[in-house]
Protein backbone atom coordinates (compact mmCIF):
# COMPACT_ATOMS: atom_id res chain seq x y z
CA UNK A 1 106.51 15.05 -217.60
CA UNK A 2 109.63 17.30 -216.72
CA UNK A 3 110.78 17.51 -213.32
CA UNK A 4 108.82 20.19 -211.76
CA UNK A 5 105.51 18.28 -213.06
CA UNK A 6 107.02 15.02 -211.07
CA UNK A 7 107.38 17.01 -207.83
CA UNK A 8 103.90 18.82 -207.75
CA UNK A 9 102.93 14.78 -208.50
CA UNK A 10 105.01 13.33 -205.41
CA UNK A 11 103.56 16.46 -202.98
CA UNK A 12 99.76 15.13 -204.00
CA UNK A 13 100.54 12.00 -203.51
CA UNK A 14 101.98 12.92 -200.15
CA UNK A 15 98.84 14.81 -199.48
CA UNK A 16 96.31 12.44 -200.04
CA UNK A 17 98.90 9.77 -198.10
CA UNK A 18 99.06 12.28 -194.95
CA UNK A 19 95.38 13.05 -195.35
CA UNK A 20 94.46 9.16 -194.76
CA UNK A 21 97.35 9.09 -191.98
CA UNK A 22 99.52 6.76 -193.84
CA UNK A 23 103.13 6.03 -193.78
CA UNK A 24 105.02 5.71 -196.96
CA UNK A 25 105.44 2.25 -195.87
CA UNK A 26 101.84 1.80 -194.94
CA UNK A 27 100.97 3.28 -198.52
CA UNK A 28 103.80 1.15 -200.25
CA UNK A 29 102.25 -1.71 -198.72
CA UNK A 30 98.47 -1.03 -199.42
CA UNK A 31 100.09 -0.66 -203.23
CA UNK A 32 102.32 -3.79 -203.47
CA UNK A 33 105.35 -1.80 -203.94
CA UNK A 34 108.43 -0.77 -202.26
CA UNK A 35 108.59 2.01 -199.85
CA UNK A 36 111.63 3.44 -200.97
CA UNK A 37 109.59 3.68 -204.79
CA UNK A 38 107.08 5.81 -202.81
CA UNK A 39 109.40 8.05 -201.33
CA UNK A 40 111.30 8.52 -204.93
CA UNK A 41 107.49 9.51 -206.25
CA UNK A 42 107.02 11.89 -203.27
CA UNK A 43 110.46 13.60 -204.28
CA UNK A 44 109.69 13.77 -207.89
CA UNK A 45 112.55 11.46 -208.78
CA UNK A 46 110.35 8.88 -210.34
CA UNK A 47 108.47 8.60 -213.04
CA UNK A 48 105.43 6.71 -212.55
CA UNK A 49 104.31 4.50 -214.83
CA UNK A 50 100.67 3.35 -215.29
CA UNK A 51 100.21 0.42 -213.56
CA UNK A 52 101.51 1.82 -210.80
CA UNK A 53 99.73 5.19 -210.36
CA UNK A 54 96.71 2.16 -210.43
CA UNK A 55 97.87 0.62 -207.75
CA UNK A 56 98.92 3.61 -205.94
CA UNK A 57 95.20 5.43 -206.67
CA UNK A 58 93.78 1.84 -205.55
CA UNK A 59 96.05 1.72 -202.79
CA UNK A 60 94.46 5.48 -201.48
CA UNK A 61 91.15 4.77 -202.14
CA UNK A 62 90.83 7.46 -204.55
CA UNK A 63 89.77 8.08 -208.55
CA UNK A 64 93.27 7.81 -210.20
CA UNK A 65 92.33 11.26 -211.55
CA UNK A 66 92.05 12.74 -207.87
CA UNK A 67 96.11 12.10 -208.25
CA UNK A 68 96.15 15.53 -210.64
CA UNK A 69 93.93 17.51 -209.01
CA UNK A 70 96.77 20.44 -209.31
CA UNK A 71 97.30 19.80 -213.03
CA UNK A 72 94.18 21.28 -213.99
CA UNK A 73 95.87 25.06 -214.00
């Protein structure tokens, strides 16, 4: 994934979060990780590894694959 693929990530990710009304700490903590990691992942900075989209998906309450919803293009 190059950079502009970890952005349009991070802004799902902060969609779905807003959507539920969540905080990036609120989120973080749901996931069992640190709220600056979240807001890295919202900023494309990171790259996510696997079992942490799991626990971020798990964390939402969504299908991991509702995470690249705008990948399908």
């Amino acid at each position: 994934m190059g950079q502009a693929d970890r952005k349009r990530f991070g802004k799902r990710i902060r969609e779905l979060r807003l959507a539920k009304d969540l905080t990036q700490e609120g989120l973080a903590e749901r996931a069992g990780l640190h709220a600056t990691y979240i807001g890295g992942i919202e900023r494309g900075e990171r790259n996510v590894g696997f079992d942490n989209l799991l626990k971020i998906a798990r964390a939402l309450r969504e299908h991991p694959s509702a995470l690249f919803v705008d990948f399908t293009r």
